[in-house]
Each structure stands twice: as C-alpha cells, then as structure tokens.
C-alpha atoms as a PDB file:
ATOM      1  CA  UNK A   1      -3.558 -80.605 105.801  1.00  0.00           C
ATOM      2  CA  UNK A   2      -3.807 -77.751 108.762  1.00  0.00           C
ATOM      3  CA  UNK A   3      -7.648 -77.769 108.128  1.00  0.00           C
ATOM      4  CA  UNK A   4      -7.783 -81.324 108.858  1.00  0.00           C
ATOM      5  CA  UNK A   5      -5.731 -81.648 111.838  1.00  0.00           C
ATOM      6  CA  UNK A   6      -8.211 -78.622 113.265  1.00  0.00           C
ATOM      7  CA  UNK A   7     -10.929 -81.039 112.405  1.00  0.00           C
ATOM      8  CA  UNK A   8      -9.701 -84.156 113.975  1.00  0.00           C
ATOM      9  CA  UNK A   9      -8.671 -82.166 116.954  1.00  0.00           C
ATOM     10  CA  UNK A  10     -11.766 -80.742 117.109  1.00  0.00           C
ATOM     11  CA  UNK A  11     -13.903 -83.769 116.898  1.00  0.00           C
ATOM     12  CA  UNK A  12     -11.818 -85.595 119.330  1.00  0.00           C
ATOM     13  CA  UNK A  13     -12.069 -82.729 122.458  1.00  0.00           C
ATOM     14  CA  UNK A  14     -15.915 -82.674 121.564  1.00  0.00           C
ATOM     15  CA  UNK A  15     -15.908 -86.855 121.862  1.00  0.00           C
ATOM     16  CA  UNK A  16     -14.167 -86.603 125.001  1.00  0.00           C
ATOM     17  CA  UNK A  17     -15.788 -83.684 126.637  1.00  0.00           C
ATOM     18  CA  UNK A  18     -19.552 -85.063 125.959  1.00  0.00           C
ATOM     19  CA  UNK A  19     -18.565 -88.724 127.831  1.00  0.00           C
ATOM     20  CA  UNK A  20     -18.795 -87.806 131.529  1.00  0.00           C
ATOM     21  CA  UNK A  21     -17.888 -90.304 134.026  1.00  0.00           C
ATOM     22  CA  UNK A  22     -20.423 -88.666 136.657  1.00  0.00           C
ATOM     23  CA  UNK A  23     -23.246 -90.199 133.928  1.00  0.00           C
ATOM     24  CA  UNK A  24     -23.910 -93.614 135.672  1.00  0.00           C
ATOM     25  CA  UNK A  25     -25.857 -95.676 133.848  1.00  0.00           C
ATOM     26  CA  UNK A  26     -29.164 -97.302 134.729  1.00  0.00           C
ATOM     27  CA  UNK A  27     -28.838-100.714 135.946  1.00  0.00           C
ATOM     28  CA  UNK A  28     -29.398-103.297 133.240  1.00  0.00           C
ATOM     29  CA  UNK A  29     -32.806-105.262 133.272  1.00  0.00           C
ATOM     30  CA  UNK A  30     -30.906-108.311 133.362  1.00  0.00           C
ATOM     31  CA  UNK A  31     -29.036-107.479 136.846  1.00  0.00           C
ATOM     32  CA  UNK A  32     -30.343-107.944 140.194  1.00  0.00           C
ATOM     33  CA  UNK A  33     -30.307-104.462 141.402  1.00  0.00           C
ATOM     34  CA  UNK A  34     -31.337-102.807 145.127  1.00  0.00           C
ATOM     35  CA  UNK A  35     -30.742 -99.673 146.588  1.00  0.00           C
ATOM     36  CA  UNK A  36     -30.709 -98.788 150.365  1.00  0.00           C
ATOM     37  CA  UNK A  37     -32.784 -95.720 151.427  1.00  0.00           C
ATOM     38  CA  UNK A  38     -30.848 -93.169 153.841  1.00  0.00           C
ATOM     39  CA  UNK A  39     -32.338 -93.769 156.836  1.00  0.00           C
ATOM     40  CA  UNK A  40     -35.307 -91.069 157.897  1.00  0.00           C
ATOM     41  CA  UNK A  41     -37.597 -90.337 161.321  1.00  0.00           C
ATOM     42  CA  UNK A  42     -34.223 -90.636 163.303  1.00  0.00           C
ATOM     43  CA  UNK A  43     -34.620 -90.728 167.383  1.00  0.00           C
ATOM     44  CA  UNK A  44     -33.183 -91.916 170.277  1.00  0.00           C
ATOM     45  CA  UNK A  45     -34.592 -95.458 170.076  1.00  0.00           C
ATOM     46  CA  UNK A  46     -35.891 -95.659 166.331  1.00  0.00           C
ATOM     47  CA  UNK A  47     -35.157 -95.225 162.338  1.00  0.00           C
ATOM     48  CA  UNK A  48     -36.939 -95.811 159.296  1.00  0.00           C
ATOM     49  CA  UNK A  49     -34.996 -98.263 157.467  1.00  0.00           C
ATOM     50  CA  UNK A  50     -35.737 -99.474 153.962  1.00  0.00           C
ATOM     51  CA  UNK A  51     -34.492 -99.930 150.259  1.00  0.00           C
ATOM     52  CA  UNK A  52     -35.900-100.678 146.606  1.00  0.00           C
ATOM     53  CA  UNK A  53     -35.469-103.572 144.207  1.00  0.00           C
ATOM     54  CA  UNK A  54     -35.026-101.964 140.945  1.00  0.00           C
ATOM     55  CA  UNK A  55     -34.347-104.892 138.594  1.00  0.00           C
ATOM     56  CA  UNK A  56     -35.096-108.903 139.472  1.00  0.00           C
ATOM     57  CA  UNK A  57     -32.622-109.791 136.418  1.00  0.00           C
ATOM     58  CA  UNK A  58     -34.787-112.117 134.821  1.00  0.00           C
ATOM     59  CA  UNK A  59     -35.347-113.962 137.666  1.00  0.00           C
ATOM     60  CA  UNK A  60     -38.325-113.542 140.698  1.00  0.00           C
ATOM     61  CA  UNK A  61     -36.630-111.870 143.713  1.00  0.00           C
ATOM     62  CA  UNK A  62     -37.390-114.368 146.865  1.00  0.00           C
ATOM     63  CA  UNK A  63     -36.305-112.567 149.404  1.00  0.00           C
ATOM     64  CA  UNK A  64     -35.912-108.853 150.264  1.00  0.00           C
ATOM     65  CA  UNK A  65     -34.631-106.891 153.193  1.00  0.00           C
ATOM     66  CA  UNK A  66     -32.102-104.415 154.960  1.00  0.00           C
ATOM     67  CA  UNK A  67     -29.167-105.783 156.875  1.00  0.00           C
ATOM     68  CA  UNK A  68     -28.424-103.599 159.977  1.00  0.00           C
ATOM     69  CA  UNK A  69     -24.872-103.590 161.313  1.00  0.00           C
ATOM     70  CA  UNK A  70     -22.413-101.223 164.118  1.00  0.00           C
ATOM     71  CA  UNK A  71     -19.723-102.067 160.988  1.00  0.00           C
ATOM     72  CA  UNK A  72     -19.791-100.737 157.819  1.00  0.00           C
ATOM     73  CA  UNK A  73     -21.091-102.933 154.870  1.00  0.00           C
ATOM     74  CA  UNK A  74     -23.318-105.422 156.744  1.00  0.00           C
ATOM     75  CA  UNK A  75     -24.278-109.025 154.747  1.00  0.00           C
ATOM     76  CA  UNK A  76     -26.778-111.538 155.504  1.00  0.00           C
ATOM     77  CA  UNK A  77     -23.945-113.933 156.038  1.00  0.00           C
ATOM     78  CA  UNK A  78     -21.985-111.237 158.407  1.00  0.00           C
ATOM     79  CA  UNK A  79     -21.884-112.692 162.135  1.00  0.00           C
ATOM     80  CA  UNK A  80     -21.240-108.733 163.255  1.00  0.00           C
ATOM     81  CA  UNK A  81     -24.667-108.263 162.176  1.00  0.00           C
ATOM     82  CA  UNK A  82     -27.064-106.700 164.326  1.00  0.00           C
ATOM     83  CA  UNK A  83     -30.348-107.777 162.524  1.00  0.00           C
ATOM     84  CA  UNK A  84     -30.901-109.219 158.885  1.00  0.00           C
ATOM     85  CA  UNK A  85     -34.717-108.038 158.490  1.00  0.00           C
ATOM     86  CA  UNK A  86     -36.518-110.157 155.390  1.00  0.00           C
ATOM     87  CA  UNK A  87     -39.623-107.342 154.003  1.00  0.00           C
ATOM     88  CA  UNK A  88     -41.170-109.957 151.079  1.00  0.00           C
ATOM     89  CA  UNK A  89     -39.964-110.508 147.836  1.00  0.00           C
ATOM     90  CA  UNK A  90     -40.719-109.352 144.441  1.00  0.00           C
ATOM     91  CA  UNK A  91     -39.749-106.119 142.755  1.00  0.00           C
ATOM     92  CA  UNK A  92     -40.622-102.518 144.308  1.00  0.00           C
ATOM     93  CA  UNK A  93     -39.581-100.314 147.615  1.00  0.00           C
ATOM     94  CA  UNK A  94     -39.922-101.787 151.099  1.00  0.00           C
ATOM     95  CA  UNK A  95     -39.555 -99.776 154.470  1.00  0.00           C
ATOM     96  CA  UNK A  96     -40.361-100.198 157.883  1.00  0.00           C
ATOM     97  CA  UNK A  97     -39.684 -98.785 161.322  1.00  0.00           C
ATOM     98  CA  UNK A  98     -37.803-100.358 163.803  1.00  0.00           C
ATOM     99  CA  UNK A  99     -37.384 -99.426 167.245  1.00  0.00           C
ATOM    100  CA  UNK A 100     -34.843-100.726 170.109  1.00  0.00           C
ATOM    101  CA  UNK A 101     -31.806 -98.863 168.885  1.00  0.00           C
ATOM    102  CA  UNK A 102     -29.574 -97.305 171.919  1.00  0.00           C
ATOM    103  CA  UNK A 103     -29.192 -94.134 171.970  1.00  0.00           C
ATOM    104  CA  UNK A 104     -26.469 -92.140 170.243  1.00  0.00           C
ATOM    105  CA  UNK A 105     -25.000 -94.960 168.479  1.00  0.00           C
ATOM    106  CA  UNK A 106     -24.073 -95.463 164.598  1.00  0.00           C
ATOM    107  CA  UNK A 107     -25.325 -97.714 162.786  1.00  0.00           C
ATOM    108  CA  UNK A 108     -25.129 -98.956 159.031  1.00  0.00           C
ATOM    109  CA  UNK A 109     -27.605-100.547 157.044  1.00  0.00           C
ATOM    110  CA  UNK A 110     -28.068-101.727 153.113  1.00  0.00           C
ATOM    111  CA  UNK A 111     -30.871-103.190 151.334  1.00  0.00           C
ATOM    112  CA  UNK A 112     -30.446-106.456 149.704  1.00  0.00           C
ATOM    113  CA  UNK A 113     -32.334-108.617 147.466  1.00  0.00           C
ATOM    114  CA  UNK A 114     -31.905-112.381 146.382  1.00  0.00           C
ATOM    115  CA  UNK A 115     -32.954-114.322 143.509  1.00  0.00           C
ATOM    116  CA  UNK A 116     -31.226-117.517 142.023  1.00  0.00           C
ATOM    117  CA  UNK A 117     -28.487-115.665 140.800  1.00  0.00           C
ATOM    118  CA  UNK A 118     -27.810-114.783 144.035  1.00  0.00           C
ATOM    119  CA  UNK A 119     -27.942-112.054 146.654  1.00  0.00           C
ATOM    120  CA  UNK A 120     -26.841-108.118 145.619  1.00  0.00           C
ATOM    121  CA  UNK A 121     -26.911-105.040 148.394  1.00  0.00           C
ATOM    122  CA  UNK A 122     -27.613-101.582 148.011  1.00  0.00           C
ATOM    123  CA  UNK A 123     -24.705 -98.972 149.181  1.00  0.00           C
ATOM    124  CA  UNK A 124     -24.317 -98.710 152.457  1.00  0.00           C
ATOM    125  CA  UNK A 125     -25.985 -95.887 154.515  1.00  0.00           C
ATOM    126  CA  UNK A 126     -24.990 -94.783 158.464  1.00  0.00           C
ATOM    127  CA  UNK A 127     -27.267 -93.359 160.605  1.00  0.00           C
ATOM    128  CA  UNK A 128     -27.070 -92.096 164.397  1.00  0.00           C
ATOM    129  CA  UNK A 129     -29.532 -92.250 167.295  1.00  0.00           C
ATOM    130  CA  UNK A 130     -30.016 -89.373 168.803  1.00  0.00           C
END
C-alpha cells in the first residue's frame, strides 16, 4: 500500500511539473489570428510599423492593417485613433514606413485583420520618436 501511494504521488508531481503554463499554444487554423510587429527604424519623424496574419480561420482575410493610437489598445472603430492604415488582405506579414510622427512622442500600434467572422488585433506594441 506504501509502494503505491509513492507511485501515485509520483506520477502526479511528474503530470503537473511537465504542463507549463509559459507553453502557449499555436493559434488554431480555424481562428483569425494577427500579430503586431514591435515597431523598428525608430526616428524623430518615422517608424516601421507592421504585423502578420497567421491564420484566416477558414475564411479569406479582406482587410489587413495596423491601427496607430497616443492610447493604448487602438481599434479601427476607436475615435482616439491616430490612423487606421489598411496593407491588403489575405494571409502573410505586411509592413510599411510611415513618416509624420512628432518628435518624442509615444505611440501604440496593433495589427489587425478582418474576415467575416470579424475583426481580431495583434497585442499592442508602444514605440517613441526620438
């Protein structure tokens, strides 16, 4: 009887110490999934901004972009929005350059991507002019 409770006990640490919760999982093929780029090439005045569709769920992605945004979490739908910039459709990574920033201010910007399931964003990334 011993024996066995060293076995269950043993088996049940080695269960929960294999299951991490830093593993994420991939996103499923049947989710609309994006992901914002952290922003690169940084000035005064200018930012490469960008993102990648990694999943159309099924459905063709119609619209693609990065929303840019002085407040965290920027939307398409957000009136505090700065820009809303649409870069095609379809699945794969977009970026693009964008100048007329003023200097030294924060910014945050996240990818999204729509299909008819809807509209999903990437997380959102700050960036400062210089």
């Amino acid at each position: 009887m011993k024996n066995l409770k060293i076995i269950m006990i043993s088996i049940i640490t080695t269960i929960l110490v294999s299951c991490s919760k830093d593993d994420a999982p991939a996103p499923s093929p049947n989710i609309l999934a994006v992901t914002t780029d952290s922003p690169t090439g940084i000035t005064d005045t200018q930012a490469t901004l960008g993102g990648k569709v990694v999943s159309d769920g099924g459905s063709p992605v119609t619209r693609k972009g990065i929303c840019i945004s002085l407040t965290i979490n920027p939307t398409i739908d957000d009136p505090n929005n700065d820009d809303v910039i649409e870069m095609g459709t379809g699945i794969g990574a977009f970026s693009d350059t964008f100048t007329g920033f003023p200097a030294s201010t924060t910014g945050h910007v996240r990818a999204f991507a729509t299909n008819s399931s809807g509209t999903v964003y990437g997380e959102n990334k700050t960036f400062t002019t210089l």
